[in-house]
C-alpha atoms as a PDB file:
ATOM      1  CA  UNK A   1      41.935  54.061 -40.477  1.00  0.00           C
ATOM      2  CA  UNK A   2      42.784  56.166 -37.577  1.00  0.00           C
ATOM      3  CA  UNK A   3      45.925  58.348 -37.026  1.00  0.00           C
ATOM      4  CA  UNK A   4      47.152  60.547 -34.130  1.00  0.00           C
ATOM      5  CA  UNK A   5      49.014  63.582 -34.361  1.00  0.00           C
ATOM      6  CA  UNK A   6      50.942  64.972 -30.936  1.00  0.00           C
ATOM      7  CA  UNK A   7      51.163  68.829 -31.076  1.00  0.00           C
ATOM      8  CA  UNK A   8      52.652  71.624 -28.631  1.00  0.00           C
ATOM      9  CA  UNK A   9      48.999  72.516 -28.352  1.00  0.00           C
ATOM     10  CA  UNK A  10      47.349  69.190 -28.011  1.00  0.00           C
ATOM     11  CA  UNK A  11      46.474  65.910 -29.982  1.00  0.00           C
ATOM     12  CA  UNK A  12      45.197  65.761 -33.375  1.00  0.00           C
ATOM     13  CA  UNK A  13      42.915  62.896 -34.347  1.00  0.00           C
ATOM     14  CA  UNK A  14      42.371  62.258 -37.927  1.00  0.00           C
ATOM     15  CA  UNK A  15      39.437  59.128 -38.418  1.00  0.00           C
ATOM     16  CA  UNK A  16      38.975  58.098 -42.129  1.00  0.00           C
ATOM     17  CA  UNK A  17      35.852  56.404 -43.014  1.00  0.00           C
ATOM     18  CA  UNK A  18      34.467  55.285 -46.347  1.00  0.00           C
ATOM     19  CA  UNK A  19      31.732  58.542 -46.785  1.00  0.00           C
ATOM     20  CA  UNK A  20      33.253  61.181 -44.424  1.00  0.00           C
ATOM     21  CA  UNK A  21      36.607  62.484 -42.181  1.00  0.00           C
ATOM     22  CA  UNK A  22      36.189  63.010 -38.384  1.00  0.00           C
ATOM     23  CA  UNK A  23      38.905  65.251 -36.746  1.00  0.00           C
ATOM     24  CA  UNK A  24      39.432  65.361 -33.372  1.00  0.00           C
ATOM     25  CA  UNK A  25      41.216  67.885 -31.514  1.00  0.00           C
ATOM     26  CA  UNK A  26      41.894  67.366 -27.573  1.00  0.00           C
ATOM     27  CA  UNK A  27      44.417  69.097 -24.595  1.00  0.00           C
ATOM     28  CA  UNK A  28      44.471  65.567 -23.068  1.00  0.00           C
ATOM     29  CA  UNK A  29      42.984  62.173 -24.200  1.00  0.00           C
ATOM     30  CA  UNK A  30      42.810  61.005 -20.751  1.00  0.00           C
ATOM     31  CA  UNK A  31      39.364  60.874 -18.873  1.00  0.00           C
ATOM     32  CA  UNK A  32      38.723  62.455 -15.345  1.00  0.00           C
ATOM     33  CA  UNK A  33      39.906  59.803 -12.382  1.00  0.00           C
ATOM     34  CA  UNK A  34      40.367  59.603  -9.019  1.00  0.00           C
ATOM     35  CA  UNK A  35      40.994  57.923  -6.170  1.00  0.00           C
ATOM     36  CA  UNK A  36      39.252  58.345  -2.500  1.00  0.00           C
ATOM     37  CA  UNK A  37      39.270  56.830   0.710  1.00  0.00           C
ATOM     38  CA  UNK A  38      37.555  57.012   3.921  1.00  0.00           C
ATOM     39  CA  UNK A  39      40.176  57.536   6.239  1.00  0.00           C
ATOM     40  CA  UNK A  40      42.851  60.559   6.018  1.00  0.00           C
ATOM     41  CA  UNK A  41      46.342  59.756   4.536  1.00  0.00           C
ATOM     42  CA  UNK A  42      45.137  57.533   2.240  1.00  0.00           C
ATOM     43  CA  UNK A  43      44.459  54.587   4.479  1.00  0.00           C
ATOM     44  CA  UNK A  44      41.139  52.268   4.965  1.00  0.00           C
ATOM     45  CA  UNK A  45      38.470  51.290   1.794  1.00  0.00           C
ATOM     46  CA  UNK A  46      39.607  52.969  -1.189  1.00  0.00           C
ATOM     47  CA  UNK A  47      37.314  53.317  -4.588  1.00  0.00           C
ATOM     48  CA  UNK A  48      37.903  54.662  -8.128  1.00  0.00           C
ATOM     49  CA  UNK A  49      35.635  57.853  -9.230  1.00  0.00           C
ATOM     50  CA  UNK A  50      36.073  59.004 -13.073  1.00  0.00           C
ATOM     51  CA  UNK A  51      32.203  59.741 -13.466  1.00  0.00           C
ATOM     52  CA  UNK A  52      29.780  62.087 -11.221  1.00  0.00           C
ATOM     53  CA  UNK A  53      29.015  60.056  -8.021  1.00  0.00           C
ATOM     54  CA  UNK A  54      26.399  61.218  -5.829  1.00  0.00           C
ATOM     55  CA  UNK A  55      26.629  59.437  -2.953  1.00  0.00           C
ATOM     56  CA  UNK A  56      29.895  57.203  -1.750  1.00  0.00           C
ATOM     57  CA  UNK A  57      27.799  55.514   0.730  1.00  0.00           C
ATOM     58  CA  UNK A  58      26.186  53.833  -2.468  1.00  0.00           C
ATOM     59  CA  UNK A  59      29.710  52.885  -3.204  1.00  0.00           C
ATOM     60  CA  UNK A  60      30.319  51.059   0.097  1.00  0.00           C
ATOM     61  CA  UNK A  61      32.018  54.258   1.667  1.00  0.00           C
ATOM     62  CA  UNK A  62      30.480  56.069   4.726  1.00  0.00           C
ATOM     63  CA  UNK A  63      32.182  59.321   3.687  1.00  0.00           C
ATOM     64  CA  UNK A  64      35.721  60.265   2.031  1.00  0.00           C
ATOM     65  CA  UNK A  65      38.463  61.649   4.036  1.00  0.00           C
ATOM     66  CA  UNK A  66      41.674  61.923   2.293  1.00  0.00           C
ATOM     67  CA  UNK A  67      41.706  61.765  -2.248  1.00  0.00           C
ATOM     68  CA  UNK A  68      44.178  61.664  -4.401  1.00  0.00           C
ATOM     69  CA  UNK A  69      43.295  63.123  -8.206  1.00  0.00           C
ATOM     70  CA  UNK A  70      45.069  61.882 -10.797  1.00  0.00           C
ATOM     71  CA  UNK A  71      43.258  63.504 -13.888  1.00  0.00           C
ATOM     72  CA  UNK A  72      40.873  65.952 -13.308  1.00  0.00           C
ATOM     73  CA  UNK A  73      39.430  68.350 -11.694  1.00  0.00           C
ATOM     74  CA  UNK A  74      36.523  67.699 -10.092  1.00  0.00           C
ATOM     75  CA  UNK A  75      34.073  69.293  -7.549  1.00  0.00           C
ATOM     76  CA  UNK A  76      33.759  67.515  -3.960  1.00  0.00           C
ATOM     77  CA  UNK A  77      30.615  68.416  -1.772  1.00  0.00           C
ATOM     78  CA  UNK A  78      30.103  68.296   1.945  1.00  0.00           C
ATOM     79  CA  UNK A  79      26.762  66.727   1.285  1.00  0.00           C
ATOM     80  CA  UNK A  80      24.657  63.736  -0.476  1.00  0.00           C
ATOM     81  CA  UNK A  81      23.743  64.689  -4.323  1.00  0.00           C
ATOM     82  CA  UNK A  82      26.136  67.966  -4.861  1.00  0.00           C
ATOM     83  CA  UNK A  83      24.654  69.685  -2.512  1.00  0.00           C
ATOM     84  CA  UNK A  84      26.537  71.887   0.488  1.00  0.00           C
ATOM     85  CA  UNK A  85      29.759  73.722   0.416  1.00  0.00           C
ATOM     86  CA  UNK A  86      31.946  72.577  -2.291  1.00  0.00           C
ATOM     87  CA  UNK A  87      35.729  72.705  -3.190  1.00  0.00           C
ATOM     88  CA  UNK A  88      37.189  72.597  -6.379  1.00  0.00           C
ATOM     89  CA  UNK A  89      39.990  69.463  -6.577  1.00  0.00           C
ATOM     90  CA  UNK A  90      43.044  69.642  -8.901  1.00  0.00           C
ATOM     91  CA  UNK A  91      45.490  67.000 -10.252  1.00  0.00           C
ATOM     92  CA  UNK A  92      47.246  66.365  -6.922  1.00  0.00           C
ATOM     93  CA  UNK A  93      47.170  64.712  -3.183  1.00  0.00           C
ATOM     94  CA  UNK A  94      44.960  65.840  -0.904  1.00  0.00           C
ATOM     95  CA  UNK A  95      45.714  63.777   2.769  1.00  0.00           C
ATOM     96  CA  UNK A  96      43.110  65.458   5.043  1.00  0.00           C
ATOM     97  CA  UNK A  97      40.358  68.162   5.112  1.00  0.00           C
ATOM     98  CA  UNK A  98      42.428  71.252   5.678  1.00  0.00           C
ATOM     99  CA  UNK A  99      44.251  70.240   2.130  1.00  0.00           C
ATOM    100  CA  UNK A 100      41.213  71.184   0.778  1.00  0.00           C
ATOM    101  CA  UNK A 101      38.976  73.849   2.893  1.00  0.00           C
ATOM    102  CA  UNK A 102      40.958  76.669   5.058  1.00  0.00           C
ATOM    103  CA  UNK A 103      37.364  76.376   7.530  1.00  0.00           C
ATOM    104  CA  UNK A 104      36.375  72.901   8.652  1.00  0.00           C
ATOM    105  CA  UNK A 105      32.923  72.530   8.768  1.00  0.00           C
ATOM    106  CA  UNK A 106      32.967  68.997   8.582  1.00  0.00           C
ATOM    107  CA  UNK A 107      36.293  66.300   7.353  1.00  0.00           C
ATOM    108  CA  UNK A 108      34.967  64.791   5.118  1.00  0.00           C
ATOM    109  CA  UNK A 109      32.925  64.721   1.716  1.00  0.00           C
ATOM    110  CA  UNK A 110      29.984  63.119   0.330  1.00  0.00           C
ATOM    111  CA  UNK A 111      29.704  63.166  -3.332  1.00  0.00           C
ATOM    112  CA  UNK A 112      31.838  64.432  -6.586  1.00  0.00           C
ATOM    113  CA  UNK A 113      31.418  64.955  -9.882  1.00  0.00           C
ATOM    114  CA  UNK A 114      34.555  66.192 -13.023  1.00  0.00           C
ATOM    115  CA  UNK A 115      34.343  69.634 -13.733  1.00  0.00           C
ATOM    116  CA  UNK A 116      32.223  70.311 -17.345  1.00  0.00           C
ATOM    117  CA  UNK A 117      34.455  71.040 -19.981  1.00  0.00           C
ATOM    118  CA  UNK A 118      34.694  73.128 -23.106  1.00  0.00           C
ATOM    119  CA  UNK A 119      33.494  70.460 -26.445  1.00  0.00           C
ATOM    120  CA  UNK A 120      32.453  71.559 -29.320  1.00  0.00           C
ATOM    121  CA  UNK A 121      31.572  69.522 -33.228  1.00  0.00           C
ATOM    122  CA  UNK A 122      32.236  71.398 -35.966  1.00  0.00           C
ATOM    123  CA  UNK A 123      30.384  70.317 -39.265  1.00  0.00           C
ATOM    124  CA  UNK A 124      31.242  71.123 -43.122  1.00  0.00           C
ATOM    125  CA  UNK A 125      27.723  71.498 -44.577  1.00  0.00           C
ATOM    126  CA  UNK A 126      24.446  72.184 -42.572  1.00  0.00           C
ATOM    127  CA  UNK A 127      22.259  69.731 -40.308  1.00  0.00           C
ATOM    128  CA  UNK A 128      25.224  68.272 -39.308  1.00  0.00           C
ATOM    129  CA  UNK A 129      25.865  66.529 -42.503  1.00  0.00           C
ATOM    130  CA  UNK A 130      29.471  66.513 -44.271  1.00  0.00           C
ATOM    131  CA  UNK A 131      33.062  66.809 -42.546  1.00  0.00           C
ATOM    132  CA  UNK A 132      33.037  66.743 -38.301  1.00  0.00           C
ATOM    133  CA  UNK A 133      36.040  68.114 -36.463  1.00  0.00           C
ATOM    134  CA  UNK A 134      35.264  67.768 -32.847  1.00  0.00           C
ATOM    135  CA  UNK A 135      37.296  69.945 -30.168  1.00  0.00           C
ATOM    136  CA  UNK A 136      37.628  69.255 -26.618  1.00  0.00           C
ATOM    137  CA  UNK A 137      39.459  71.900 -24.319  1.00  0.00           C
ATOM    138  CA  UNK A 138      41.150  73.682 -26.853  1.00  0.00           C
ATOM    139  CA  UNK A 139      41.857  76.204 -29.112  1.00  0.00           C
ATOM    140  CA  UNK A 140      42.410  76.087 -32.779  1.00  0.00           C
ATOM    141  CA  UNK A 141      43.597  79.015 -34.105  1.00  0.00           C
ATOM    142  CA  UNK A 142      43.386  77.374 -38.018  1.00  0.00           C
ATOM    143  CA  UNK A 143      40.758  75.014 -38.942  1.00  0.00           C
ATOM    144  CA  UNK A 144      42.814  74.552 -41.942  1.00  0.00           C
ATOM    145  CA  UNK A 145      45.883  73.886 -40.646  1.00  0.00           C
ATOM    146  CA  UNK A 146      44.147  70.677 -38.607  1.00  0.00           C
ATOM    147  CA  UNK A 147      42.928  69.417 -42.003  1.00  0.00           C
ATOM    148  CA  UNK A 148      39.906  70.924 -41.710  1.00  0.00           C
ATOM    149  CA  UNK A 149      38.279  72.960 -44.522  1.00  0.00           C
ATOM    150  CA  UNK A 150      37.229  77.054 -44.079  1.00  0.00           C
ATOM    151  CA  UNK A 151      33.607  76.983 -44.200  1.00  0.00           C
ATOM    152  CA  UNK A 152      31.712  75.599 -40.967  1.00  0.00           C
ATOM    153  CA  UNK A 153      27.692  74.926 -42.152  1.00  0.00           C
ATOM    154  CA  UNK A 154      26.995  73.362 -38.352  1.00  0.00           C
ATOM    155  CA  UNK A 155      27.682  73.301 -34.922  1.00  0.00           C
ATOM    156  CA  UNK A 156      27.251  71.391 -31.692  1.00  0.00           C
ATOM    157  CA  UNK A 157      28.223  72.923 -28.176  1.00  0.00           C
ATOM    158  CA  UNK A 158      28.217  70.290 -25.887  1.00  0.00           C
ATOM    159  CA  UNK A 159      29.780  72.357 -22.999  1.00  0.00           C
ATOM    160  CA  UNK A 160      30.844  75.712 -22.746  1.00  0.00           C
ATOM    161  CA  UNK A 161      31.154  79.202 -24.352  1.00  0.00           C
ATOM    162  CA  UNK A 162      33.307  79.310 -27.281  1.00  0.00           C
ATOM    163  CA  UNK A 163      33.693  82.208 -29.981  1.00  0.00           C
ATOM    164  CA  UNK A 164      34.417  81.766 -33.693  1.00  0.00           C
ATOM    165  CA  UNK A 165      35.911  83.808 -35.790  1.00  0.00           C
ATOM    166  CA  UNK A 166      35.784  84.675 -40.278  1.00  0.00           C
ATOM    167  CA  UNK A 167      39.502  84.177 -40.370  1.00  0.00           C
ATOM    168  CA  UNK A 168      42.412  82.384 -38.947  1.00  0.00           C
ATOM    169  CA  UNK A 169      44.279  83.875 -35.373  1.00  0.00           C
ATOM    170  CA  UNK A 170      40.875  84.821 -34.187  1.00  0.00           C
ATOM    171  CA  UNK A 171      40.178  87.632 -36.440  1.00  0.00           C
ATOM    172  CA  UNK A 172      37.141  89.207 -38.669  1.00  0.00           C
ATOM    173  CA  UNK A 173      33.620  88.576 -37.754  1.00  0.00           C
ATOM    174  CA  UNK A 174      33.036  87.154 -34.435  1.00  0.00           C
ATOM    175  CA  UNK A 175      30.165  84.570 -33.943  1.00  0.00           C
ATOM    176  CA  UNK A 176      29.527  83.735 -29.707  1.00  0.00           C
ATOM    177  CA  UNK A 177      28.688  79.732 -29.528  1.00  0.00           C
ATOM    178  CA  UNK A 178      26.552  79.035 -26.302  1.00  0.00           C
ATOM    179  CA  UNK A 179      25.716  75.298 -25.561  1.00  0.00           C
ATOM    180  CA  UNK A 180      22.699  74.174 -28.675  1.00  0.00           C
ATOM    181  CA  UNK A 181      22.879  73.196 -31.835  1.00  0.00           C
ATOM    182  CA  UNK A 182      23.114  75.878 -34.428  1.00  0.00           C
ATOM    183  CA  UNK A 183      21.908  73.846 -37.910  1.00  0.00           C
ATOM    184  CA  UNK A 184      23.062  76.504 -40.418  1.00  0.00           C
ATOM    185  CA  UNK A 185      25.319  79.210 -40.020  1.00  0.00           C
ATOM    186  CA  UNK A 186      23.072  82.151 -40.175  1.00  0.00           C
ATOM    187  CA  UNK A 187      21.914  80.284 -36.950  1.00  0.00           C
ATOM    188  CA  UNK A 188      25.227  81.831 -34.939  1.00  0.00           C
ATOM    189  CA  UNK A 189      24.558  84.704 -36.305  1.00  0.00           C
ATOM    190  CA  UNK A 190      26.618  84.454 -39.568  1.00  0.00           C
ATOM    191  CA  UNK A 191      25.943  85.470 -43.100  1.00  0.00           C
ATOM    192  CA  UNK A 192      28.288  83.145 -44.952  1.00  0.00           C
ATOM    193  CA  UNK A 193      29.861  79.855 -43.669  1.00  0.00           C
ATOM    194  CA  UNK A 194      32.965  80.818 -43.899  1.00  0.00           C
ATOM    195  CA  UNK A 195      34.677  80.185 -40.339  1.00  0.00           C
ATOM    196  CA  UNK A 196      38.269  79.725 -39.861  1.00  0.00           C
ATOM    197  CA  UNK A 197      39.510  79.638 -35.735  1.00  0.00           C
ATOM    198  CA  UNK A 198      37.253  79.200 -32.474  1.00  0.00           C
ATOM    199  CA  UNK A 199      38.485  79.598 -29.008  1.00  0.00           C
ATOM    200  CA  UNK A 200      37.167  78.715 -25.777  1.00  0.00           C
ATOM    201  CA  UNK A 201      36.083  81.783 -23.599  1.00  0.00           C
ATOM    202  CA  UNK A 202      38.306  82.078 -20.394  1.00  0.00           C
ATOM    203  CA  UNK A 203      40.206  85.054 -18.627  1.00  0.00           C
ATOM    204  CA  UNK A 204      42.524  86.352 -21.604  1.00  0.00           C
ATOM    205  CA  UNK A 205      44.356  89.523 -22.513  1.00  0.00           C
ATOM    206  CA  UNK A 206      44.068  90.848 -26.076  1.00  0.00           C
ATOM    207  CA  UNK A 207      46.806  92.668 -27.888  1.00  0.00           C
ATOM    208  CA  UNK A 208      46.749  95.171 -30.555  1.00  0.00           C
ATOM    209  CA  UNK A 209      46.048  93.004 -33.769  1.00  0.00           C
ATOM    210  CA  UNK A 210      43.343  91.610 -32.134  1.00  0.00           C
ATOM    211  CA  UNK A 211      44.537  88.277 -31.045  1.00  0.00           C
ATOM    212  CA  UNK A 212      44.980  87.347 -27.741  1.00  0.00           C
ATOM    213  CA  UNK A 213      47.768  85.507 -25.514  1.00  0.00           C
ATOM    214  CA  UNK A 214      46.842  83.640 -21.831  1.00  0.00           C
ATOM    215  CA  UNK A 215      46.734  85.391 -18.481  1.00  0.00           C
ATOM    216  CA  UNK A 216      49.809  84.364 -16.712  1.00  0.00           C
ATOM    217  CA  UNK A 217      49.362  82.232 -13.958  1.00  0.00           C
END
């Protein structure tokens, strides 16, 4: 039985199984797409990119000239296999080359792939045995609050840096999660399992209780 949650912060996934609980907590539940095409304002061949692609000539495409992203972003590279100059490419329309480079060097790109995001699997016990909460670009500033229980035995960082913290609103002991697998907690650096919030690292400004609120953009 599956059931899903919509929050101001994201989407809560609760998965109930006969032997354990998998919670899943996710900004957005859709995957990275867009759309390319090898002449500028969206005319000529167009082809659907939602994985890394490392050549668009293997895709029938001498080169892309105009994109439009519709969930992203992603990276697009002047040249074959990620390689040359590169531009990042947000949710949006981008109609020629100077929508996305101020210096043309060449109009047109080669090969893309979706900008790595922040994941992370929380387990209840250690060797990744027990409870899983998995968390996928965001922040959770109460395990408990997501159904989850207060003591963390194993993690998984799939991509990115995350930080956890001893109690809820990111504060006590601090414990700095680098992509691995950490089987037991004294692996992260902890002495007891108890682990309560874990944020993604980013740009941030901390106040004086020692939480922190977003930049403004």
């Amino acid at each position: 039985q599956t059931n899903i949650h919509h929050t101001h912060a994201g989407t809560f996934i609760h998965h109930q199984h006969l032997c354990c609980t998998y919670l899943s907590v996710s900004r957005s539940l859709l995957p990275p797409q867009m759309f390319v095409f090898d002449q500028e304002n969206f005319q000529g061949r167009m082809v659907e990119i939602s994985n890394e692609c490392m050549n668009v000539c293997e895709m029938g495409m001498d080169r892309v000239r105009s994109l439009r992203v519709e969930c992203g972003p992603f990276v697009g590279f002047e040249q074959m296999n990620l390689c040359g100059e590169h531009y990042i490419l947000e949710k949006g329309e981008y109609p020629r080359w100077d929508s996305w480079s101020n210096c043309q060097k060449n109009d047109y790109l080669l090969s893309f792939r979706p900008v790595q995001k922040h994941k992370i699997c929380l387990y209840e016990v250690g060797e990744f045995k027990g409870r899983k909460m998995e968390i996928m670009d965001d922040d959770v500033p109460s395990l408990f609050s997501y159904g989850f229980t207060d003591r963390v035995g194993s993690i998984m960082v799939s991509c990115g840096t995350w930080v956890g913290y001893q109690f809820p609103g990111y504060r006590g002991s601090q414990y700095l999660l680098e992509k691995g697998d950490f089987k037991h907690f004294n692996e992260y650096g902890a002495r007891h399992p108890q682990f309560q919030s874990v944020r993604r690292i980013r740009d941030m400004q901390w106040h004086q209780q020692g939480c922190y609120t977003m930049a403004s953009k």
